[in-house]
N, C-alpha and C. Protein backbone atom coordinates (compact mmCIF):
# COMPACT_ATOMS: atom_id res chain seq x y z
N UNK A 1 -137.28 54.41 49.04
CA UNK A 1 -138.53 54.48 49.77
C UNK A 1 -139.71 54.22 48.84
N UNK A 2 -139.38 54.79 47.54
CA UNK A 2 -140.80 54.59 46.84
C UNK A 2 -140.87 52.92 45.99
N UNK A 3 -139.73 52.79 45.99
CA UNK A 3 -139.80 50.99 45.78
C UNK A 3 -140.30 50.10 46.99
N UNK A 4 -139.86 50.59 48.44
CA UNK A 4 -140.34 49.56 49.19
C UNK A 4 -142.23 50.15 49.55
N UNK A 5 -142.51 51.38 48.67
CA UNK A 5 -144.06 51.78 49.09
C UNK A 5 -144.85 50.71 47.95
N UNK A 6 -143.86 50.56 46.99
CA UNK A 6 -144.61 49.97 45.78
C UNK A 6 -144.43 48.73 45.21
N UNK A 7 -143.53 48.04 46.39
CA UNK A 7 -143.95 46.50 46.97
C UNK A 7 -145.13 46.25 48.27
N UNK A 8 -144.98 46.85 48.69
CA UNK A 8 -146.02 46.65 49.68
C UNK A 8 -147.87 47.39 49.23
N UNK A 9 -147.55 48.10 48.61
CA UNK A 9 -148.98 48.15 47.54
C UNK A 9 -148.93 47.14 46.65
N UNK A 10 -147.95 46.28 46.54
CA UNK A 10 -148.37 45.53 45.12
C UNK A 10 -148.79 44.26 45.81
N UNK A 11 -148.47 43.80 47.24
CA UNK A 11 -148.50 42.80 48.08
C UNK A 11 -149.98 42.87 48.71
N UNK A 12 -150.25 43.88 48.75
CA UNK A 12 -151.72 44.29 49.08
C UNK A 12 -152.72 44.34 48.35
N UNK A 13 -152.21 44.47 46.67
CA UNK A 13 -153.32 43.92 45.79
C UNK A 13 -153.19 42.51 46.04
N UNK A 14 -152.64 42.13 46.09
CA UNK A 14 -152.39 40.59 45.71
C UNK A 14 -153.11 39.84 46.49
N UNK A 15 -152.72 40.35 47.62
CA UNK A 15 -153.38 39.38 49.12
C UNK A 15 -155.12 40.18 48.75
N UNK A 16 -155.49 40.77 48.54
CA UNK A 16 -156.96 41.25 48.28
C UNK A 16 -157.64 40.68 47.52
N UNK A 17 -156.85 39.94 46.52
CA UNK A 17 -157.61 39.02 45.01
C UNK A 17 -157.54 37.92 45.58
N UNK A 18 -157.23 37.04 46.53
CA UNK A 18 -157.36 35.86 46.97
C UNK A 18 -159.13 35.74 47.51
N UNK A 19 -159.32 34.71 47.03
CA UNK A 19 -160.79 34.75 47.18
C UNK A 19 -160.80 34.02 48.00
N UNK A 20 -161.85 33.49 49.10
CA UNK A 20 -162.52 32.89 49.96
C UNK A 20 -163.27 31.99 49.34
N UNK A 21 -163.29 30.51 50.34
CA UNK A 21 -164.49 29.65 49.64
C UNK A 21 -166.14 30.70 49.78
N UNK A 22 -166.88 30.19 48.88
CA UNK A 22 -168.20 31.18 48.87
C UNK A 22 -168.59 31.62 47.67
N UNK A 23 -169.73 32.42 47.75
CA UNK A 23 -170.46 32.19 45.91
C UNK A 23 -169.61 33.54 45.40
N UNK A 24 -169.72 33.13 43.77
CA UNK A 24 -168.85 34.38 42.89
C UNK A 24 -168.09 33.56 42.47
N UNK A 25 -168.22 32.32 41.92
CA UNK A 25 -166.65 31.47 41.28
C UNK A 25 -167.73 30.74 40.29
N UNK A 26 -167.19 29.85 39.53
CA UNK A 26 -168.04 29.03 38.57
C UNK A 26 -167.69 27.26 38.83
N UNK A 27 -167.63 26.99 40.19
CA UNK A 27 -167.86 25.86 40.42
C UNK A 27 -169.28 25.40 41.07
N UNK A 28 -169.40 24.23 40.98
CA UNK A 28 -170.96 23.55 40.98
C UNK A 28 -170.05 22.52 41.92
N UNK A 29 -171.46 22.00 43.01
CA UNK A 29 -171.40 20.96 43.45
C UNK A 29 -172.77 20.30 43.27
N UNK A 30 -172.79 19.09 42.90
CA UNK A 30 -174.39 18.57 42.79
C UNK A 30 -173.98 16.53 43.26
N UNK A 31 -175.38 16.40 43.30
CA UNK A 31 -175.21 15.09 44.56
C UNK A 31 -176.31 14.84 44.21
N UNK A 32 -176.71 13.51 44.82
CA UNK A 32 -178.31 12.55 44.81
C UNK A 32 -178.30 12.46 46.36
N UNK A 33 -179.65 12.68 46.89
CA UNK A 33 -179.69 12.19 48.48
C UNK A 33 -181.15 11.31 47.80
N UNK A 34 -180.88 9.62 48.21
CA UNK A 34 -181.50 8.52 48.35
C UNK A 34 -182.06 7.84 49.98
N UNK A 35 -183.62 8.36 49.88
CA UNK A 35 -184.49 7.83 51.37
C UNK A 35 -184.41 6.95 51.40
N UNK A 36 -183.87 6.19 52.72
CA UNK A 36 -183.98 4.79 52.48
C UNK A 36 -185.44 4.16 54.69
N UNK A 37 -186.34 3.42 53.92
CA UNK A 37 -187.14 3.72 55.06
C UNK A 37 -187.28 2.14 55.82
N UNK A 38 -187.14 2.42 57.42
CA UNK A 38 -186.74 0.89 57.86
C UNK A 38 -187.90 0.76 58.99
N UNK A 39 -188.28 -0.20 59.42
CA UNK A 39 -189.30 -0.19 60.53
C UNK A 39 -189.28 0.49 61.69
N UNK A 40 -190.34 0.63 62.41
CA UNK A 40 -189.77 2.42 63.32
C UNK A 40 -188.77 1.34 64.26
N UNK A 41 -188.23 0.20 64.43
CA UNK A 41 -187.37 -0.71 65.46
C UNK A 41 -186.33 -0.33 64.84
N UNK A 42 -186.55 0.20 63.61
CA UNK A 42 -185.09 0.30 63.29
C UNK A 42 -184.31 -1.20 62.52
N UNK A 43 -184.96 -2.43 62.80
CA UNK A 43 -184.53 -3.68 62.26
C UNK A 43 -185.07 -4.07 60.87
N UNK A 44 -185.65 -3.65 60.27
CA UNK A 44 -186.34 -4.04 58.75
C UNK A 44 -185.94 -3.05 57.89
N UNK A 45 -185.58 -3.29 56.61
CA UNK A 45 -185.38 -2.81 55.24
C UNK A 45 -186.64 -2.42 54.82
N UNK A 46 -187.52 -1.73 54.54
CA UNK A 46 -188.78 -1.46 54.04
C UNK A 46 -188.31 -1.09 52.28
N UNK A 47 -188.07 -0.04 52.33
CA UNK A 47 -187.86 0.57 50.62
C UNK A 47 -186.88 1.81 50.64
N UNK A 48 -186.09 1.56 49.42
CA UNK A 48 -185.88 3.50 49.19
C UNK A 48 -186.26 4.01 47.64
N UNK A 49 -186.03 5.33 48.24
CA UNK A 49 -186.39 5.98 46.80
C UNK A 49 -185.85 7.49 46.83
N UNK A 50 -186.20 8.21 45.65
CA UNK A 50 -185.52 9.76 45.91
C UNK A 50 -185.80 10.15 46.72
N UNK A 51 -185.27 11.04 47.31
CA UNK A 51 -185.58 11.98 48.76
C UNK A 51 -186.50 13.46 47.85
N UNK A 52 -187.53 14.10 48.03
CA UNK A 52 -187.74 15.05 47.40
C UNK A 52 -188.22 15.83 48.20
N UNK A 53 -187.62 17.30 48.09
CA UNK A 53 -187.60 18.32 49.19
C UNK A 53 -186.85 17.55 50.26
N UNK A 54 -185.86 17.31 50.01
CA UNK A 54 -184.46 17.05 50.89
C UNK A 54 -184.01 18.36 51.66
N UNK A 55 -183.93 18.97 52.59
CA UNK A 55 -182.88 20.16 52.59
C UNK A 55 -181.42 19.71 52.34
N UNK A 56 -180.51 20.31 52.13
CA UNK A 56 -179.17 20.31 51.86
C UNK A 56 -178.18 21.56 52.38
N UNK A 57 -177.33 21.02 53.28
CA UNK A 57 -176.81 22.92 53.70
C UNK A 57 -175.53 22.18 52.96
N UNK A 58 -174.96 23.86 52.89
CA UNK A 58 -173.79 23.81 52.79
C UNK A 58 -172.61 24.82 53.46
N UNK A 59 -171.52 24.41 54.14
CA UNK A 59 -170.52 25.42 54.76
C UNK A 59 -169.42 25.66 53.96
N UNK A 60 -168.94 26.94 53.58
CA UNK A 60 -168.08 27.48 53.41
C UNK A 60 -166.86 27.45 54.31
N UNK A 61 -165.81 27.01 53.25
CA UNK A 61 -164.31 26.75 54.53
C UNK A 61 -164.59 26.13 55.72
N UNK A 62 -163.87 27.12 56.72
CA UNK A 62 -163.81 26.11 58.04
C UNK A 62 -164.63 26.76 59.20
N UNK A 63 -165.75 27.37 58.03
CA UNK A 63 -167.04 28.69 58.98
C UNK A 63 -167.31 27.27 60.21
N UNK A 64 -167.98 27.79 61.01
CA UNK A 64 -168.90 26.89 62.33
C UNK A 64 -170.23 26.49 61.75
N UNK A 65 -170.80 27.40 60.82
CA UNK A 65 -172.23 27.61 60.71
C UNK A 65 -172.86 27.59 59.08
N UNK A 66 -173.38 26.82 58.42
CA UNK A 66 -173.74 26.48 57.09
C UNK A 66 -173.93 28.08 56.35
N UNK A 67 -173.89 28.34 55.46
CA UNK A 67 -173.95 29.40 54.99
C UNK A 67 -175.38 29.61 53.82
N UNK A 68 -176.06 28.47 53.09
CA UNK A 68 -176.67 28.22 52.21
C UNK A 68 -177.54 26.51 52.48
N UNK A 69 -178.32 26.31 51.77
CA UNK A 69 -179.03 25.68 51.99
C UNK A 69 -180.08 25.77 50.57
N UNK A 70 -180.25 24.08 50.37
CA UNK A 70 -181.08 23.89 48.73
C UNK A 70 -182.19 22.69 49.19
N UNK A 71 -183.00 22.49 48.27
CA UNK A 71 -183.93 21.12 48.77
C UNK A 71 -183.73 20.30 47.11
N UNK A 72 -183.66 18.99 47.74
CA UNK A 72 -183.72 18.25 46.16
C UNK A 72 -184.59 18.10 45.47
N UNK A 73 -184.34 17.73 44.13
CA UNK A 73 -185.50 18.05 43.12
C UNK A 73 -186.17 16.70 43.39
N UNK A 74 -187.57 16.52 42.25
CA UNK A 74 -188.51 15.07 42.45
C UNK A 74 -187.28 14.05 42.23
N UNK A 75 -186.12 14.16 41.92
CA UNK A 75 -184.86 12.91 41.48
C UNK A 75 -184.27 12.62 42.53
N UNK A 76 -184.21 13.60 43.91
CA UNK A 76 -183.24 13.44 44.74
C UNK A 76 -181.96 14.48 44.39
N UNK A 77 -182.32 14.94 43.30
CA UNK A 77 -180.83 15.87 43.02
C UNK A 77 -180.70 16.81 43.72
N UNK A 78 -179.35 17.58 44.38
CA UNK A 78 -179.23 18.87 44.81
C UNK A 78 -177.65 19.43 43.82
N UNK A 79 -177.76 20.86 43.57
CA UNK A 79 -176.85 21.46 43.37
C UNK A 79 -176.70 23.07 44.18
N UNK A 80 -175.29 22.87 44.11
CA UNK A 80 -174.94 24.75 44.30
C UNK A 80 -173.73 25.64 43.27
N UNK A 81 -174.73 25.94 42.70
CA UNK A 81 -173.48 26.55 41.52
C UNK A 81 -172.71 28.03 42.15
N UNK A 82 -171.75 28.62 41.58
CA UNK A 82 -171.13 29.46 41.69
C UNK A 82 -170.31 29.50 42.65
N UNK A 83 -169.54 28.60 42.78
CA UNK A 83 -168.54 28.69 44.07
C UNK A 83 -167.07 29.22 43.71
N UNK A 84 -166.16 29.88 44.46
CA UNK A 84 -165.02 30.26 43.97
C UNK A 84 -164.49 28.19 44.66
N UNK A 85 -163.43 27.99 44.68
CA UNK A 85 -162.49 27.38 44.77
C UNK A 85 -162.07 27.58 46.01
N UNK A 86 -161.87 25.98 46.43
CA UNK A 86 -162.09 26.01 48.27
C UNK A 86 -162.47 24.76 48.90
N UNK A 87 -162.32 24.69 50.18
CA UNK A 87 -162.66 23.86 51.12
C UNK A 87 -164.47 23.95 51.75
N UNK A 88 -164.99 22.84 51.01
CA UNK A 88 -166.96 22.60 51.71
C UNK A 88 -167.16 21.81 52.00
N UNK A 89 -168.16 22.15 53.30
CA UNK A 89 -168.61 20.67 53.60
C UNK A 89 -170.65 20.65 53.72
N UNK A 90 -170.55 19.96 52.42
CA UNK A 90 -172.36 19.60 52.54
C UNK A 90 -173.22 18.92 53.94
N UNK A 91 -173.91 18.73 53.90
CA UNK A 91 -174.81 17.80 54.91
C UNK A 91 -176.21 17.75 54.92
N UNK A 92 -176.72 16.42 55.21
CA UNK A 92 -177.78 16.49 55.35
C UNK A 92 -178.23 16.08 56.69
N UNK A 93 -179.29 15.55 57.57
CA UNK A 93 -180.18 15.16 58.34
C UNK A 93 -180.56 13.78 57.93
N UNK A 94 -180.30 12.97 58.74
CA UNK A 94 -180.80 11.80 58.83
C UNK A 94 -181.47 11.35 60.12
N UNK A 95 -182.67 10.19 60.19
CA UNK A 95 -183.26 10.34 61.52
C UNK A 95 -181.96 8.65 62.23
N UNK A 96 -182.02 9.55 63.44
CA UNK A 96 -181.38 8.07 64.09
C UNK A 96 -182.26 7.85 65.55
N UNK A 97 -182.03 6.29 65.82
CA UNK A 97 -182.85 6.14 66.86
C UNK A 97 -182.23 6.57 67.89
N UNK A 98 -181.04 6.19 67.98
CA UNK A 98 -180.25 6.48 69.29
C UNK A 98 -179.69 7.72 69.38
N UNK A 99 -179.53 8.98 68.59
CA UNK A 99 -179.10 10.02 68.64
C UNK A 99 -179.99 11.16 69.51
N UNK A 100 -179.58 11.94 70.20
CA UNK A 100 -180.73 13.12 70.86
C UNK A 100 -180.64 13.84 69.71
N UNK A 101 -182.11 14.16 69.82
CA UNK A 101 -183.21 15.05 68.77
C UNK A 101 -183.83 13.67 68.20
N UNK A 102 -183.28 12.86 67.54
CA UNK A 102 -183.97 11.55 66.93
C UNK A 102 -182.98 11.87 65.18
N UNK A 103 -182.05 12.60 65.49
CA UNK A 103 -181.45 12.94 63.81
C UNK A 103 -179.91 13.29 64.01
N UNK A 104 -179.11 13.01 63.10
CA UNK A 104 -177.99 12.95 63.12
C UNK A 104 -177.23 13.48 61.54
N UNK A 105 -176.29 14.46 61.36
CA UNK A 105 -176.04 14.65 60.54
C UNK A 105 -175.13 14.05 59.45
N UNK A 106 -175.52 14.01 58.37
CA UNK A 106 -174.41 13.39 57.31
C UNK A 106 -173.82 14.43 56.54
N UNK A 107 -172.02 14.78 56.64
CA UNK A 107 -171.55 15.42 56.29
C UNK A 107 -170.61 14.87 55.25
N UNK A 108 -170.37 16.05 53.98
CA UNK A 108 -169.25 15.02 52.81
C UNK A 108 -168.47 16.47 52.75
N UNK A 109 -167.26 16.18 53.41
CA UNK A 109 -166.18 17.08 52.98
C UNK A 109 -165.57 17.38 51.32
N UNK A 110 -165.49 18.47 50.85
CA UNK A 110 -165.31 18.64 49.73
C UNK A 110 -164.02 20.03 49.32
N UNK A 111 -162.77 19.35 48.28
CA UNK A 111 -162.11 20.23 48.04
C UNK A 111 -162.39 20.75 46.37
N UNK A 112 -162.38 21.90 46.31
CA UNK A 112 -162.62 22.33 44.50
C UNK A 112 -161.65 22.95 44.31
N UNK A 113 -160.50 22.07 43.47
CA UNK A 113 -159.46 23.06 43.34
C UNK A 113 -159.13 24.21 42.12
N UNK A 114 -160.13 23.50 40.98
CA UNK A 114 -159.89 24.23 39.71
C UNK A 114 -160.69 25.55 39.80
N UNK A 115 -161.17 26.20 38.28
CA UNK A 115 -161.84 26.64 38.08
C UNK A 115 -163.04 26.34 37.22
N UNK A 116 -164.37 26.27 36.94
CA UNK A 116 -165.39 25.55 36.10
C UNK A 116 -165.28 24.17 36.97
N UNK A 117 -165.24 23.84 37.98
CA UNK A 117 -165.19 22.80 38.37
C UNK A 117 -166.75 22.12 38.51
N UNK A 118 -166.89 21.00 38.05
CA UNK A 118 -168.18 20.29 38.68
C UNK A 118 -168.13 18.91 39.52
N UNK A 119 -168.19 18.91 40.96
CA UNK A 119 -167.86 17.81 41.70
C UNK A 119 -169.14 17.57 42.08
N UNK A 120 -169.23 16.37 41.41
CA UNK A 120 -170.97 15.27 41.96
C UNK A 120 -170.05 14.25 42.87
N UNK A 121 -170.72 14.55 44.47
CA UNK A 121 -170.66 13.66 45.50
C UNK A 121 -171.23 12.14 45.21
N UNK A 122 -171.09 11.59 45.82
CA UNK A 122 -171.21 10.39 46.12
C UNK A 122 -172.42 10.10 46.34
N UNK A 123 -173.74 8.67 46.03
CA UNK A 123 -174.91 9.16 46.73
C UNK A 123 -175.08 9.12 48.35
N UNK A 124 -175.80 10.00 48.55
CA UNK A 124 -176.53 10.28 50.09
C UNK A 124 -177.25 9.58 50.21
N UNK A 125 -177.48 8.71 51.30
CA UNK A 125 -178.57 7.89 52.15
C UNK A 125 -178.85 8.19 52.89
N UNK A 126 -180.32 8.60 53.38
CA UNK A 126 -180.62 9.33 54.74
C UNK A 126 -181.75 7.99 54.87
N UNK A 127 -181.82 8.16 56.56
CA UNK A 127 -182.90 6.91 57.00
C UNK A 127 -184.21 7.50 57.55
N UNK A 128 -185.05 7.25 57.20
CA UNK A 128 -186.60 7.61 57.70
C UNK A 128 -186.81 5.99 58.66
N UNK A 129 -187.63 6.34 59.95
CA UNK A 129 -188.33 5.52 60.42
C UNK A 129 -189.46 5.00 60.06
N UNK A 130 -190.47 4.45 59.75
CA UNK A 130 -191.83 4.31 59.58
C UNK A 130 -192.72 3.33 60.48
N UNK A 131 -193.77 3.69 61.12
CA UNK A 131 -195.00 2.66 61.87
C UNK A 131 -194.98 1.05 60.98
């Protein structure tokens, strides 16, 4: 009896140290989000450049609902340090013409499997309309 009490306490530490995606780990995610701005028709290339004061969310695992949220620096950069190891998915806001609200989200699924991990996404393009 006291062996099967002291597997099942030892099964219960165990399963308790499994961490959840979410802050308390020493992984970083960091990214560039690049404005890119087209005629309000939507048909012309105008210019891009850094996005600054970007918001940026980010979700933990396979939550419904972003958990955190950063704005990019004057470069376009965003980071989120301290993550345990896990399944995220970033996003930003982009405007679209044909979408209801006038914006549509850009999401980059992300796995961190190590520990000290630093995963720089891919760059972000978000579209501004302009007159």
């Amino acid at each position: 009896m006291k062996k099967l009490v002291s597997i099942l306490f030892g099964l219960l530490l165990l399963s308790a140290c499994t961490k959840e995606p979410g802050e308390g780990g020493k992984n970083t995610i960091t990214g560039v989000i690049i404005k890119e701005e087209y005629t309000e028709a939507g048909n012309d290339f105008v210019t891009s450049y850094p996005a600054l004061e970007e918001r940026v969310y980010i979700i933990y695992g396979d939550n419904a609902v972003f958990a955190d949220e950063t704005r990019t620096n004057y470069d376009g950069s965003f980071r989120f340090d301290y993550l345990y190891k896990g399944d995220y998915s970033i996003f930003v806001y982009s405007e679209c013409l044909a979408c209801p609200g006038g914006v549509e989200p850009i999401f980059i699924d992300i796995e961190l499997e190590q520990r000290k991990e630093i995963f720089e996404t891919d760059t972000i393009y978000v579209k501004k309309f302009i007159n």
